[in-house]
Protein backbone atom coordinates (compact mmCIF):
# COMPACT_ATOMS: atom_id res chain seq x y z
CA UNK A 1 37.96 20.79 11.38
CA UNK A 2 37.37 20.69 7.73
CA UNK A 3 37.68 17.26 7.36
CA UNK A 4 35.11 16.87 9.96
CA UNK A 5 32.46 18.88 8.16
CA UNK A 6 33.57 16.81 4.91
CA UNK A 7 32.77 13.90 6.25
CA UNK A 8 29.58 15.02 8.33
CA UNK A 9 28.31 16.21 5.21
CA UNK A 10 29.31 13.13 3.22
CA UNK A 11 27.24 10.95 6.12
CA UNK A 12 24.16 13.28 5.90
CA UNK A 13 24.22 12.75 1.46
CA UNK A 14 24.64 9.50 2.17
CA UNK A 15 21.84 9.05 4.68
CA UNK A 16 19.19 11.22 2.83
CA UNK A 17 20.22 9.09 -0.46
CA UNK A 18 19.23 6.03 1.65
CA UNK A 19 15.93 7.46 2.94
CA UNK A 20 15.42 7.97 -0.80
CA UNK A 21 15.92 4.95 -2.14
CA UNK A 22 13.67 3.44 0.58
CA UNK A 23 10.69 5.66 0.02
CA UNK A 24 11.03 5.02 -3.75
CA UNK A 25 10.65 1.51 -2.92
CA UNK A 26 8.02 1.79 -0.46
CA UNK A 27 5.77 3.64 -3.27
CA UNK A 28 6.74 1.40 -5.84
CA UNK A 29 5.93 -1.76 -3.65
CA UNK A 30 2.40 0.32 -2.80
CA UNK A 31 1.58 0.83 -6.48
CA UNK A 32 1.99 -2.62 -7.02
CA UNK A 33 0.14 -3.96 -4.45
CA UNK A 34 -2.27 -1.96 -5.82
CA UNK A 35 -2.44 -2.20 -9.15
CA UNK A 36 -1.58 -5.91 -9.84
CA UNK A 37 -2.65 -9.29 -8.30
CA UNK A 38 -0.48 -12.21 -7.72
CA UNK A 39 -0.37 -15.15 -9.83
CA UNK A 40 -1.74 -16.80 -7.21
CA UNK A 41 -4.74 -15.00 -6.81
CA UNK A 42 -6.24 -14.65 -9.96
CA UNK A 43 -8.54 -17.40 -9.78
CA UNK A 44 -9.93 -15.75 -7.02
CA UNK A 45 -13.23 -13.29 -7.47
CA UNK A 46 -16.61 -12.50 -6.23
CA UNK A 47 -18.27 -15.71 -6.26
CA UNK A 48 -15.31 -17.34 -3.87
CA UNK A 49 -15.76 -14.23 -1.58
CA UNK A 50 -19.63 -14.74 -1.35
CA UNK A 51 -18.91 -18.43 -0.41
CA UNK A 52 -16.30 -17.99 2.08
CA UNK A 53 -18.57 -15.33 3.68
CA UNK A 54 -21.63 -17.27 3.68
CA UNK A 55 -19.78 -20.15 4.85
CA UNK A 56 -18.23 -18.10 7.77
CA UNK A 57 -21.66 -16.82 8.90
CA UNK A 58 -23.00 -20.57 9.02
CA UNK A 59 -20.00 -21.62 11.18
CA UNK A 60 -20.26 -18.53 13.69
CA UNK A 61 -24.60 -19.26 13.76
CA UNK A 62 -23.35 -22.57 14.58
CA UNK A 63 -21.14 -21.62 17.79
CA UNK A 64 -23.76 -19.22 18.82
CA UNK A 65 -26.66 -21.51 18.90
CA UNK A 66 -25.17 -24.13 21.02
CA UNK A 67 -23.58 -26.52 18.38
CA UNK A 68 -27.36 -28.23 17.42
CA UNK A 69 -26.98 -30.66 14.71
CA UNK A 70 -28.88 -28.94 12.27
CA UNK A 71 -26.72 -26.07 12.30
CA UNK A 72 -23.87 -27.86 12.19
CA UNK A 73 -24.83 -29.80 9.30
CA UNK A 74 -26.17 -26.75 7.50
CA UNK A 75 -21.91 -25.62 8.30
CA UNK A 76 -20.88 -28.99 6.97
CA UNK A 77 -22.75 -28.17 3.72
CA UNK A 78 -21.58 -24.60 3.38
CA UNK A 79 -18.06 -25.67 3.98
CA UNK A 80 -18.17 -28.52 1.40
CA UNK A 81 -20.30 -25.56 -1.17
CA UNK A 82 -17.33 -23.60 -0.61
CA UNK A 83 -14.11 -25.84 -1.13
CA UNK A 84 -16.15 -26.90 -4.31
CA UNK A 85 -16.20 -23.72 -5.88
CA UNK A 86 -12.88 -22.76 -4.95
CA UNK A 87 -11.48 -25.54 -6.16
CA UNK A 88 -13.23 -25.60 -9.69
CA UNK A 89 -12.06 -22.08 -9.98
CA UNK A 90 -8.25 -22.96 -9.30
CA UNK A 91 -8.55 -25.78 -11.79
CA UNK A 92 -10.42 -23.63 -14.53
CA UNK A 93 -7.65 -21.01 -14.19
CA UNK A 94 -4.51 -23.29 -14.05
CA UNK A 95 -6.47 -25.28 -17.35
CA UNK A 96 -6.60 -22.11 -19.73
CA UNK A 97 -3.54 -21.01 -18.12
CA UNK A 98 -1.85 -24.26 -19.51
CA UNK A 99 -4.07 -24.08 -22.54
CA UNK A 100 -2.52 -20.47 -23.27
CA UNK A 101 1.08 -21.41 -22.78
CA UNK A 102 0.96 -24.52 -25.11
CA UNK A 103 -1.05 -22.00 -27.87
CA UNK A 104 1.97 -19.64 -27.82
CA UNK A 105 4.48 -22.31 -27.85
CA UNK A 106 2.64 -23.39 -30.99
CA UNK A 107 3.33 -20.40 -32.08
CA UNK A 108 6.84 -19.93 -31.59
CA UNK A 109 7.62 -23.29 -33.44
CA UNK A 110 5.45 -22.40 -36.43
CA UNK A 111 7.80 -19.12 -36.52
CA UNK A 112 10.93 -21.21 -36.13
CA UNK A 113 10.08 -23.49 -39.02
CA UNK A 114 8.64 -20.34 -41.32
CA UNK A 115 12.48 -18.52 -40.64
CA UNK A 116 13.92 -21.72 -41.69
């Protein structure tokens, strides 16, 4: 009988142990989310969210009126706008993020040869 209430209560540790660890990690994974963006992202800001709306509203105009040619090529132009930007922003970031790595690898030679 004993045993049985050692083990029950080893189980129940156990279990609220796990339930700890896994809210722990929940909140940690939320304040990250949060507080960080991705590598990917970064590039990302207000100007590519303004495009990609503006974009969307001329494709859904152009649905709704019937697919007319001059809607769709005012879609067409959005749409090209858009990938423009976007892609000038990706390139901007992953330049002066190459720019900054190759600065601080300068760096860490010119300390290797001043310890010499």
């Amino acid at each position: 009988m004993e045993d049985e209430d050692n083990i029950e209560n080893n189980i129940n540790e156990k279990w609220e142990n796990i339930k700890l660890i896994i809210k722990e990690t929940k909140q940690h994974l939320i304040e990250k989310d949060e507080s960080t963006e991705t590598l990917k992202n970064r590039w990302y800001d207000e100007e590519c969210k303004i495009a990609i709306e503006e974009m969307k509203k001329a494709r859904e105009k152009w649905l709704i009126k019937g697919r007319r040619e001059s809607e769709e090529q005012v879609y067409h132009h959005k749409r090209k706008e858009t990938h423009k930007i976007i892609t000038n922003k990706k390139k901007l970031y992953t330049k002066t993020a190459i720019e900054s790595i190759e600065e601080n690898q300068n760096k860490i030679t010119q300390r290797k040869y001043i310890k010499q």
